[in-house]
Protein backbone atom coordinates (compact mmCIF):
# COMPACT_ATOMS: atom_id res chain seq x y z
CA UNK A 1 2.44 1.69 35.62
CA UNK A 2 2.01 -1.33 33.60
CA UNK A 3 -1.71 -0.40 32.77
CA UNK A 4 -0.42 2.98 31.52
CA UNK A 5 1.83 1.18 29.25
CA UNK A 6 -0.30 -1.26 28.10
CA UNK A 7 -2.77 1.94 27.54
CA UNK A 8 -0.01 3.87 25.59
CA UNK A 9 0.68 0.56 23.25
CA UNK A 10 -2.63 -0.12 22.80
CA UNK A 11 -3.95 3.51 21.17
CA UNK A 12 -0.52 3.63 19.31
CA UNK A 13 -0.88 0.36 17.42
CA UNK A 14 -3.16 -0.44 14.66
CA UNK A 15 -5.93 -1.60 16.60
CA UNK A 16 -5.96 1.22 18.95
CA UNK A 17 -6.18 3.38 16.13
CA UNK A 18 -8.83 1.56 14.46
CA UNK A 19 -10.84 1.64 17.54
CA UNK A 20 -10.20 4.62 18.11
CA UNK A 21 -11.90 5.41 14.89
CA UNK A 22 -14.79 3.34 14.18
CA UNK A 23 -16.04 3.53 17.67
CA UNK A 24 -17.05 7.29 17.96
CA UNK A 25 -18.12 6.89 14.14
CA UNK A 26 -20.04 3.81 15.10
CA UNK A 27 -21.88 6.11 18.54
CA UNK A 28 -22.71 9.21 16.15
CA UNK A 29 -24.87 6.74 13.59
CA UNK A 30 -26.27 5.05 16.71
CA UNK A 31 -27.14 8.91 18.10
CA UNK A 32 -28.06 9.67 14.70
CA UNK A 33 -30.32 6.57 14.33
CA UNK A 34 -31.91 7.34 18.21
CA UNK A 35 -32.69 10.27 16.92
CA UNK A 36 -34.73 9.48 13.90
CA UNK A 37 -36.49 6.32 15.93
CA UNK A 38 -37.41 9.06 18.25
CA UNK A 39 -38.69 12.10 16.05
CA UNK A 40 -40.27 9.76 13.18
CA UNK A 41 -41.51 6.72 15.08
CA UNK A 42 -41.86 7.57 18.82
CA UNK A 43 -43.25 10.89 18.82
CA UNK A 44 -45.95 10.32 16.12
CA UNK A 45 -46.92 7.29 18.25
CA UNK A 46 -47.06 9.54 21.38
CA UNK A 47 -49.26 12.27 18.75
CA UNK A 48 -51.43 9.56 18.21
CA UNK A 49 -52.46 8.17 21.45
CA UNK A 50 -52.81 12.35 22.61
CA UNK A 51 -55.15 12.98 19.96
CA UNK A 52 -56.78 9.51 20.86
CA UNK A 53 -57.29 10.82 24.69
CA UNK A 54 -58.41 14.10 23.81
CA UNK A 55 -60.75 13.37 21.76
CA UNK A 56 -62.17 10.93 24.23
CA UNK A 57 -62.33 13.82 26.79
CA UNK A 58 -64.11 16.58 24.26
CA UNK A 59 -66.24 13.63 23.57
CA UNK A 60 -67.45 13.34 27.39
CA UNK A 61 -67.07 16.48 27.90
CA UNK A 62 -69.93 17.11 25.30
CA UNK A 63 -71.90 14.26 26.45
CA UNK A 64 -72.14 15.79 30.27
CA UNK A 65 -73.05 19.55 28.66
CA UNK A 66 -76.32 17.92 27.81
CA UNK A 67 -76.77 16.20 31.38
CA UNK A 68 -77.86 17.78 34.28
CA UNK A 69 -75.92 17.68 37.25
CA UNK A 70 -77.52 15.06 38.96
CA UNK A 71 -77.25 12.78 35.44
CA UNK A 72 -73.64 14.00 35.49
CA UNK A 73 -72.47 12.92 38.89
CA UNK A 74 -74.08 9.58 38.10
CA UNK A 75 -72.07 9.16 35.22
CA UNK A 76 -69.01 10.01 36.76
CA UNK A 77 -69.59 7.66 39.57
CA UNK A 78 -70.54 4.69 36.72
CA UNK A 79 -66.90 5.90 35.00
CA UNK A 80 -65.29 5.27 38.96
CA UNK A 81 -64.39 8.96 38.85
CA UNK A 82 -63.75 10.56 42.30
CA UNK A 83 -64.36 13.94 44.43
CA UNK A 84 -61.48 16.14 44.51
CA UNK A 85 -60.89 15.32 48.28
CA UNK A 86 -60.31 11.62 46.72
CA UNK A 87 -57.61 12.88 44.79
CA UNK A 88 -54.54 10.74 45.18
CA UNK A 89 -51.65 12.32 46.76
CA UNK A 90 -49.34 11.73 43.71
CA UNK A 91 -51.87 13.31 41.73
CA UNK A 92 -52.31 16.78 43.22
CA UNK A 93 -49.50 18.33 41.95
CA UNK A 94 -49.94 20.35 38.83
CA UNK A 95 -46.47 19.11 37.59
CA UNK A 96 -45.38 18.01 33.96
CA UNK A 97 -44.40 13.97 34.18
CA UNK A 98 -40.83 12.88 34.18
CA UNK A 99 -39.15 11.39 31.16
CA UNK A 100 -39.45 12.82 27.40
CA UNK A 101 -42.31 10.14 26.06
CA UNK A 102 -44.61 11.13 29.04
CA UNK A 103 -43.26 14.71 28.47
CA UNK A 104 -44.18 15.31 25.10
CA UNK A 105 -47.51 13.14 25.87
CA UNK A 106 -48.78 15.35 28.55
CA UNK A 107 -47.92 18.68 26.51
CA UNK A 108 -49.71 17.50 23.20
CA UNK A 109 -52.71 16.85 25.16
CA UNK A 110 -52.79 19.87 26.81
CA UNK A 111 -53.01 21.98 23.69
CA UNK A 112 -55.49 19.84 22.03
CA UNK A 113 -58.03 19.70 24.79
CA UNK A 114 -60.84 22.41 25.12
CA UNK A 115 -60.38 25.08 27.50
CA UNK A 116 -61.68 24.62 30.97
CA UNK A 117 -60.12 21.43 31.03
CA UNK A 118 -57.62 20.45 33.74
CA UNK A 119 -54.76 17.84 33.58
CA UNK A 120 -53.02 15.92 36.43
CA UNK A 121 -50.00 13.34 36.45
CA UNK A 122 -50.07 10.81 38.75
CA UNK A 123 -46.82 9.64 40.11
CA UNK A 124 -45.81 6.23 41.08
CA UNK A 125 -46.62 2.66 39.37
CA UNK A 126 -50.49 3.57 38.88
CA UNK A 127 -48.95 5.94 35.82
CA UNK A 128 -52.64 7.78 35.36
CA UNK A 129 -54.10 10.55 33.99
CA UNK A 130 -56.51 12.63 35.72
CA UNK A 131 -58.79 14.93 34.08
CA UNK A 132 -61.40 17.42 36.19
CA UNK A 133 -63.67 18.38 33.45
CA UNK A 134 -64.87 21.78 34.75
CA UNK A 135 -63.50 24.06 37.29
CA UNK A 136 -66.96 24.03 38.64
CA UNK A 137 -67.23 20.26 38.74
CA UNK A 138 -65.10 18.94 41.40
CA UNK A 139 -64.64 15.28 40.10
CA UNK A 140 -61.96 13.67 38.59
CA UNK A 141 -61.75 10.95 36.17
CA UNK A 142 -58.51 8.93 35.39
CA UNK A 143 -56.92 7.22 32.21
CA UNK A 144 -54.53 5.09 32.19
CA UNK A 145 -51.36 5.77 30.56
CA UNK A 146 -49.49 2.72 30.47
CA UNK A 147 -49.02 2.29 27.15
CA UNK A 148 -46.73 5.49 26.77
CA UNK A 149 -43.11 4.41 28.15
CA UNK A 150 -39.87 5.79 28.68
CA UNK A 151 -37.95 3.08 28.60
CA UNK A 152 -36.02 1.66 25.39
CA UNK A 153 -37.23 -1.82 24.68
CA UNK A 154 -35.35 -5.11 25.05
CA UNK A 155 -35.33 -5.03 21.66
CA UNK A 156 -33.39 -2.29 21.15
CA UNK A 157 -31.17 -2.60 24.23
CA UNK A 158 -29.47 -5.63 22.27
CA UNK A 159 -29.50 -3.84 19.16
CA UNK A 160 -27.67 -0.58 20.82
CA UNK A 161 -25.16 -3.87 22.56
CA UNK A 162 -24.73 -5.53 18.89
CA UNK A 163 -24.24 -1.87 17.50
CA UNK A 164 -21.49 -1.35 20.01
CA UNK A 165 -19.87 -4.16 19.61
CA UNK A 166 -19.58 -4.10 16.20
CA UNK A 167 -16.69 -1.52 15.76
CA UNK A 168 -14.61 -3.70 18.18
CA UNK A 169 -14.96 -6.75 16.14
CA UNK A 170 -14.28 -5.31 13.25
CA UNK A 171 -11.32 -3.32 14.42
CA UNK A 172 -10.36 -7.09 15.62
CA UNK A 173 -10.77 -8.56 12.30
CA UNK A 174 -8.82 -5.61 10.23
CA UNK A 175 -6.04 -5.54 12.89
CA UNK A 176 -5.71 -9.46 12.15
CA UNK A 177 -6.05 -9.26 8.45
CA UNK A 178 -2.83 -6.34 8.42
CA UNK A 179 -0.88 -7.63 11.55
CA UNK A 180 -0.50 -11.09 10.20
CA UNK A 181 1.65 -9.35 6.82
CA UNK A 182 2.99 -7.08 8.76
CA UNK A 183 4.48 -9.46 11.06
CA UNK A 184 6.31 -11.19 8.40
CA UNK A 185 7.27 -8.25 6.95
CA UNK A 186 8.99 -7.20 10.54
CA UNK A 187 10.42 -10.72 10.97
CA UNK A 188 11.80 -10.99 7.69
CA UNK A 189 13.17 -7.46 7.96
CA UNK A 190 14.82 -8.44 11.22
CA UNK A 191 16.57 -11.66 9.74
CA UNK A 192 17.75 -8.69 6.68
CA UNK A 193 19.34 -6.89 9.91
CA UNK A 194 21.28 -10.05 10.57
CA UNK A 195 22.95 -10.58 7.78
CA UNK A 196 21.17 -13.23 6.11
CA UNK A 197 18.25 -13.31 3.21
CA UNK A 198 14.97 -14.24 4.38
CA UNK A 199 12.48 -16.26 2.48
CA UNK A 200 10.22 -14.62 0.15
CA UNK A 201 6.88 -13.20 1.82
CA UNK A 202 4.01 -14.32 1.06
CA UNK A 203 1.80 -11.00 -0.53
CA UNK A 204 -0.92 -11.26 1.67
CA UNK A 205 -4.05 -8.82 3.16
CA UNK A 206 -5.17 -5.84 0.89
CA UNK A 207 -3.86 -4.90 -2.38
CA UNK A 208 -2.09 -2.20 -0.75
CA UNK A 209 -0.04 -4.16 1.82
CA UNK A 210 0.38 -6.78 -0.73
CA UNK A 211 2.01 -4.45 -3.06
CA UNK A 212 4.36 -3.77 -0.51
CA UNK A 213 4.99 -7.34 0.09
CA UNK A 214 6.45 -7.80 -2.67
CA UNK A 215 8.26 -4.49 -3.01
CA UNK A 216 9.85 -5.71 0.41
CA UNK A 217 10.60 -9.33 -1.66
CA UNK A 218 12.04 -7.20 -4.42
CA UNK A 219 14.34 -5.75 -2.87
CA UNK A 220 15.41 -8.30 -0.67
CA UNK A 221 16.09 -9.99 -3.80
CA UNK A 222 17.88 -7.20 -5.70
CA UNK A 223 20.17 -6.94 -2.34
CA UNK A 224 20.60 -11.05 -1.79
CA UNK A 225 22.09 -10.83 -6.11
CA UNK A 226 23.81 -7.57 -5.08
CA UNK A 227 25.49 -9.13 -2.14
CA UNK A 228 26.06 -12.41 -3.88
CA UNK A 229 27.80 -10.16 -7.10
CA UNK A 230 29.76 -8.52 -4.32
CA UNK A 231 31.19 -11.39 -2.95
CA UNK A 232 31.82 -12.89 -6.67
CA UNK A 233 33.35 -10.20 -7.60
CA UNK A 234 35.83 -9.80 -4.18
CA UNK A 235 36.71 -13.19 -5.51
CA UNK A 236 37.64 -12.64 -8.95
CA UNK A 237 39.76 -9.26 -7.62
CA UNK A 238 41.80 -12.27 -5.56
CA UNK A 239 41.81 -15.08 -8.18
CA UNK A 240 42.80 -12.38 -11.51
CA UNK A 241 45.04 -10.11 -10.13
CA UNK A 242 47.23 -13.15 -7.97
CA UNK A 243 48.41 -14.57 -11.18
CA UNK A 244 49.97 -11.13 -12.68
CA UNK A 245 50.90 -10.26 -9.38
CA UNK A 246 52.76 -13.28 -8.48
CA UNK A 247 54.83 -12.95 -11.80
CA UNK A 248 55.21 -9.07 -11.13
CA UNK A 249 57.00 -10.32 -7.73
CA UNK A 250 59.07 -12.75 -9.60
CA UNK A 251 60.57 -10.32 -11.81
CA UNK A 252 61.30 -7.29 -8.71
CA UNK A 253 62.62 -10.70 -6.72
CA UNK A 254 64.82 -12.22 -9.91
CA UNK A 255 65.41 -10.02 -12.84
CA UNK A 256 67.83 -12.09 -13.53
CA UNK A 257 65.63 -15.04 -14.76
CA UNK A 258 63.27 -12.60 -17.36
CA UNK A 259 65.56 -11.53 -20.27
CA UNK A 260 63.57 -7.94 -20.28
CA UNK A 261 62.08 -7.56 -16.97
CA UNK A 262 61.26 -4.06 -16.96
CA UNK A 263 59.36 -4.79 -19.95
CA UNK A 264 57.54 -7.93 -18.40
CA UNK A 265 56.80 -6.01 -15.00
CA UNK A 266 54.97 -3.16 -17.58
CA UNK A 267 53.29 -6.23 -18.84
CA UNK A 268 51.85 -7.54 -15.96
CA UNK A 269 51.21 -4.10 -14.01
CA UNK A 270 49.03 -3.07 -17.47
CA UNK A 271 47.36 -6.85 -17.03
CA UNK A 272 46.64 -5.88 -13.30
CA UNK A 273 45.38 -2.50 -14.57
CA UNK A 274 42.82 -3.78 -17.04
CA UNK A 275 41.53 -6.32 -14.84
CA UNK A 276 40.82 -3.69 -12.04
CA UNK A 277 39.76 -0.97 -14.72
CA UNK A 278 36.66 -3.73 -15.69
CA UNK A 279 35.95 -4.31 -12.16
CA UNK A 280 35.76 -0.64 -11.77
CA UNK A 281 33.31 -0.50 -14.69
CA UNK A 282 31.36 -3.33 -13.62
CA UNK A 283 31.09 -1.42 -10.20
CA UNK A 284 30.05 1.87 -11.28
CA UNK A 285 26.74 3.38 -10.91
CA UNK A 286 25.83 4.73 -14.79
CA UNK A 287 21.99 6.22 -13.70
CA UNK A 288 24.00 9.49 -12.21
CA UNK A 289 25.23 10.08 -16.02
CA UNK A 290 22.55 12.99 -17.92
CA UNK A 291 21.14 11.19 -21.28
CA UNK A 292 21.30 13.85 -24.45
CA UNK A 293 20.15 13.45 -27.76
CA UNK A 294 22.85 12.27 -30.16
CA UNK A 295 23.79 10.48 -33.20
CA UNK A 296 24.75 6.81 -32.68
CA UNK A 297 26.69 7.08 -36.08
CA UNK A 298 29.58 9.23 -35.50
CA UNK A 299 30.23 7.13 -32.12
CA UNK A 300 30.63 3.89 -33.77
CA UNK A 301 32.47 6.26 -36.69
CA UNK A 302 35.00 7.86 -33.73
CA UNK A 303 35.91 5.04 -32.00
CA UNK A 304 36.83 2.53 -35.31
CA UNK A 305 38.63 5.59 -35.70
CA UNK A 306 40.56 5.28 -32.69
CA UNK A 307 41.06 1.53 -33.58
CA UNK A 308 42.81 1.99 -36.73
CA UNK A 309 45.23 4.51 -35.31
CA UNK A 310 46.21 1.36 -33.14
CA UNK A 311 46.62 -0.71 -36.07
CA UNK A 312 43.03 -2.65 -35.74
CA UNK A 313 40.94 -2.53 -38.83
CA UNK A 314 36.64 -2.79 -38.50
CA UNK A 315 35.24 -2.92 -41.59
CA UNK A 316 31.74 -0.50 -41.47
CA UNK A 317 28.76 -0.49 -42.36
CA UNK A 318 26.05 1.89 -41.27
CA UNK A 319 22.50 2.42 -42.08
CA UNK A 320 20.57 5.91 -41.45
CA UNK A 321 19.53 6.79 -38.45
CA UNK A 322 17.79 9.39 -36.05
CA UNK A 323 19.12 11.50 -33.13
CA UNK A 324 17.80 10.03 -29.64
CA UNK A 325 19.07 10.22 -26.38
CA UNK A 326 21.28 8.26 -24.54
CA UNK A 327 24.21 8.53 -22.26
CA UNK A 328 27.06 8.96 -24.10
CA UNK A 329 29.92 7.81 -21.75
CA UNK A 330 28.20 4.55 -20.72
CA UNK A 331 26.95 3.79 -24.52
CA UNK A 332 30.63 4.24 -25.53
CA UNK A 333 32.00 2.06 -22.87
CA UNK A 334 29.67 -0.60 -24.06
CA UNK A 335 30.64 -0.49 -27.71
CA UNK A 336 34.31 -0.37 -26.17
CA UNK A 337 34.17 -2.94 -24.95
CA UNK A 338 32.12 -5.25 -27.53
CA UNK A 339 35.20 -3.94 -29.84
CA UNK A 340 37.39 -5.10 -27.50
CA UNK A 341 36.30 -8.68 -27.34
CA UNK A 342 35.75 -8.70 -30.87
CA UNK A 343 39.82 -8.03 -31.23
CA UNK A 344 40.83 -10.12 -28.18
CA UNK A 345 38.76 -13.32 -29.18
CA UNK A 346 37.69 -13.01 -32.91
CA UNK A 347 41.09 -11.36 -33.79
CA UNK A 348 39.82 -11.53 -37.53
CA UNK A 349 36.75 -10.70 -39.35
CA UNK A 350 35.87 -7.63 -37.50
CA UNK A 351 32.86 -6.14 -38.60
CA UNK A 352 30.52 -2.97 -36.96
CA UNK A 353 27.11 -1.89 -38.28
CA UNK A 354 24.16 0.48 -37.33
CA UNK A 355 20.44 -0.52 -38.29
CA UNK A 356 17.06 0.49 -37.53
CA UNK A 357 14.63 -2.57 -35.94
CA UNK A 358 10.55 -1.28 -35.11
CA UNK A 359 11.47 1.52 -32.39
CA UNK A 360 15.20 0.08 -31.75
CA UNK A 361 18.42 1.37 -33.13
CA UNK A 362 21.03 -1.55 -33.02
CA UNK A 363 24.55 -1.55 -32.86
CA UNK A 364 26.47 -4.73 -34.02
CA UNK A 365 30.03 -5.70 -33.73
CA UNK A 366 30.67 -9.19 -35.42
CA UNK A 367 33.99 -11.16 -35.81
CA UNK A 368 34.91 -14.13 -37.65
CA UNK A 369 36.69 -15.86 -35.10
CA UNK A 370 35.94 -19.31 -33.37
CA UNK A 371 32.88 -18.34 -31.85
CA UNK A 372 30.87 -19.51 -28.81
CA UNK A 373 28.39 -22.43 -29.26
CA UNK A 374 25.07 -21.18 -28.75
CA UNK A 375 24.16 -23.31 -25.22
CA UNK A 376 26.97 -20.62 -23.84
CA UNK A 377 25.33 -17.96 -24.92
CA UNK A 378 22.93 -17.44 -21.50
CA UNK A 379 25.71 -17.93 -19.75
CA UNK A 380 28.48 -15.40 -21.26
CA UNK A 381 26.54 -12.72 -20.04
CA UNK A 382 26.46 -13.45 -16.31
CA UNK A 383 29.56 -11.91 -14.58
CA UNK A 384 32.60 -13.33 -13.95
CA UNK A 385 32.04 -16.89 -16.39
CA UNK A 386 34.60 -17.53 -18.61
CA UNK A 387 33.88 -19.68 -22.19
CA UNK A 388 36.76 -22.00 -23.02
CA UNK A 389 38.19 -19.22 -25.43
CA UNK A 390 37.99 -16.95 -22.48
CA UNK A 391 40.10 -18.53 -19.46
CA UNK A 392 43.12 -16.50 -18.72
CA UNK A 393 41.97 -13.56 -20.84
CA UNK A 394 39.76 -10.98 -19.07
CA UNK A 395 37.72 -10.78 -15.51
CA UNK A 396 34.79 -12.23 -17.25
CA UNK A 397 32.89 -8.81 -16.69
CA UNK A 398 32.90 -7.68 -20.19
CA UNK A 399 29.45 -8.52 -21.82
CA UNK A 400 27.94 -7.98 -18.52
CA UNK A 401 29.28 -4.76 -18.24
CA UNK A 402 27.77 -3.61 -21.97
CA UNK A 403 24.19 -5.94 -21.14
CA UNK A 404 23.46 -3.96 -17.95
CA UNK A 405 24.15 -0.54 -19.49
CA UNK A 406 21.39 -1.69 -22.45
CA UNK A 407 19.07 -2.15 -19.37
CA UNK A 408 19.47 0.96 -18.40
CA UNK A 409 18.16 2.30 -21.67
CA UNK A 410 15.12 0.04 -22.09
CA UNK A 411 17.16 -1.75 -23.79
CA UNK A 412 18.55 -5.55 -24.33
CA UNK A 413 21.76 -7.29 -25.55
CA UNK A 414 21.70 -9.89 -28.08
CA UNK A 415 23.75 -12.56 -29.91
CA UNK A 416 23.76 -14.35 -32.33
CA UNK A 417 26.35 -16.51 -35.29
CA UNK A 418 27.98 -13.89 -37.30
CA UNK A 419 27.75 -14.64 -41.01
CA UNK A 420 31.17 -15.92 -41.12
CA UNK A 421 31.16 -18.32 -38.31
CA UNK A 422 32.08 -15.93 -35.47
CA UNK A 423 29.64 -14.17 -33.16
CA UNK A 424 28.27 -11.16 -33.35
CA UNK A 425 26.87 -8.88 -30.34
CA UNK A 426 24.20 -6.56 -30.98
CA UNK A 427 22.84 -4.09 -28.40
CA UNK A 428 19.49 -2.79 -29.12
CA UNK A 429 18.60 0.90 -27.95
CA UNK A 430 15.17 2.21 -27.69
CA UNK A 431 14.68 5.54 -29.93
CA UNK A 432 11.57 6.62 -27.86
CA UNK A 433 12.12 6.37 -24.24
């Protein structure tokens, strides 16, 4: 039982598989190779040594046509030849030798010698050939055949072991070079499983596997930020919405101590509101949303529009420029909320403009307020941090809200000193994308 487990691990894993491959690759080109050694270097070898015998034999053959048969029996005794009742045992069968050298040796010399001419194998370790001349003639001579053999040399005996044991070494080594990786890969996916964020993985072995290395580091890394914006935002939930909500229980406990509480619970329920309407946004998924060609104008035109019916003036100023697609909700919500800070924090001085940079379109909203000093600048766009003009005033989720939905485009946020001291916020959107 454990053998057939061990057996059913073994073909299913890499190097099972691997063996499983190479090894009847690697026994075809060794057939394949046999075969060629045999049919281009053995057999014209064997060719050669039968046309070598026969015409030795034609040539004595000749020689005793001229000799009378006293002269030839003397000659056959001088070249040891024997009677036919000499004949040895293994030799008087008229039988084809064993093994496919001897084989094809004894057949090639067969159809090359003259007719007349008989052949015998002789069995055993002797390995002779014996040839009777003439029917008439009843001696025999012999010839050794030593030099033909069946058997695969030493040589190649250790070349057919190195041949074999090739494919399992280099299953070995290919198993090793993808099962290290992989093993980290496994591991660190493991420690994922557990709740905690592995190191990074080295990209190691082939391009291939190292490409998914770091695909695999990617996204542990894009989960670890996910996780750790999670958790930051849980916390802001609890740390905005307790002040507005502590106050909201004040006023349902005491309305006697606020001289308009229904007003001030409206107050802080449209405080809670806002600060769990930009979490929302901050939360929401914008890739679902269908882009469609569009003109960037008459959005920035609508929505100072919808400003000055609150009483909120932007001054305007808009340059020319092509339809492109975007999405229109999430491009809206951006410049929402851009306008938004603009009137919350600049309060005076506010400013929006349209312009055309390379490939970019670029929407601007400046103010004229106090400003942010520029070493706060990196740091105004991560979520949740608050400048000093910012604390008490907003989740903090505002300009990361409007830079990840320029991402989504292709393109960036960017900001800058507005001309008049303030800042100004400019998201770039690509025209070709």
């Amino acid at each position: 039982m454990p053998g057939s487990v061990f057996n059913k691990r073994l073909f299913r894993s890499l190097l099972g598989r691997n063996l499983a491959l190479l090894i009847p690759m690697v026994l075809l080109c060794f057939a394949s190779a046999w075969f060629v050694w045999i049919r281009l270097v053995q057999f014209p070898r064997v060719d050669d040594a039968a046309a070598l015998v026969s015409q030795q034999i034609s040539m004595i053959n000749q020689l005793f046509a001229t000799l009378t048969p006293e002269e030839r029996r003397q000659q056959l005794i001088n070249m040891h030849g024997i009677p036919d009742s000499e004949l040895p045992t293994a030799a008087r069968h008229d039988s084809l030798p064993e093994g496919m050298m001897l084989h094809h040796f004894f057949a090639q010399l067969s159809r090359q010698l003259p007719p007349g001419v008989t052949l015998h194998w002789e069995y055993g370790e002797q390995r002779r050939l014996w040839v009777r001349l003439r029917k008439d003639d009843g001696w025999w001579i012999a010839f050794s055949a030593q030099h033909i053999s069946n058997q695969m040399p030493a040589a190649g005996v250790l070349v057919a072991f190195i041949i074999m044991l090739f494919p399992v070494l280099c299953a070995a080594w290919i198993h090793w070079r993808l099962s290290r990786p992989l093993n980290q890969l496994a591991a660190a996916a493991r420690t994922v499983a557990t709740g905690e964020w592995p190191a990074p993985v080295p990209p190691q072995g082939p391009e291939e596997l190292a490409t998914v290395t770091r695909a695999f580091n990617h996204m542990v890394s894009t989960l670890a930020r996910s996780d750790a914006a999670r958790e930051e935002m849980l916390a802001g939930i609890s740390h905005d919405i307790r002040t507005p909500l502590t106050k909201l229980r004040m006023v349902v406990a005491e309305p006697a101590l606020f001289q308009s509480g229904q007003k001030d619970a409206e107050r802080y329920i449209a405080a809670i509101d806002a600060i769990l309407g930009q979490f929302i946004d901050f939360a929401r998924k914008e890739d679902n949303e269908v882009a469609q060609p569009g003109n960037l104008n008459h959005l920035v035109e609508a929505l100072v529009a919808d400003y000055a019916g609150l009483g909120v003036d932007f001054t305007v100023q808009l340059a020319e420029l092509p339809e492109f697609t975007w999405r229109p909700v999430s491009v809206q919500r951006a410049l929402m909320n851009l306008m938004q800070n603009a009137v919350k924090y600049g309060q005076t001085g506010l400013h929006v403009s349209t312009r055309l940079e390379g490939p970019m379109a670029v929407v601007e909203v400046a103010d004229s307020g106090p400003g942010i000093p520029p070493e706060q600048w990196p740091d105004i766009v991560r979520p949740f941090y608050r400048g000093k003009a910012r604390q008490d005033k907003g989740a903090g989720l505002g300009l990361s809200i409007v830079e990840r939905i320029a991402r989504q485009h292709g393109g960036q946020l960017r900001l800058s000193a507005s001309a008049t001291g303030g800042l100004a916020v400019a998201v770039l959107l690509p025209l070709n994308r």
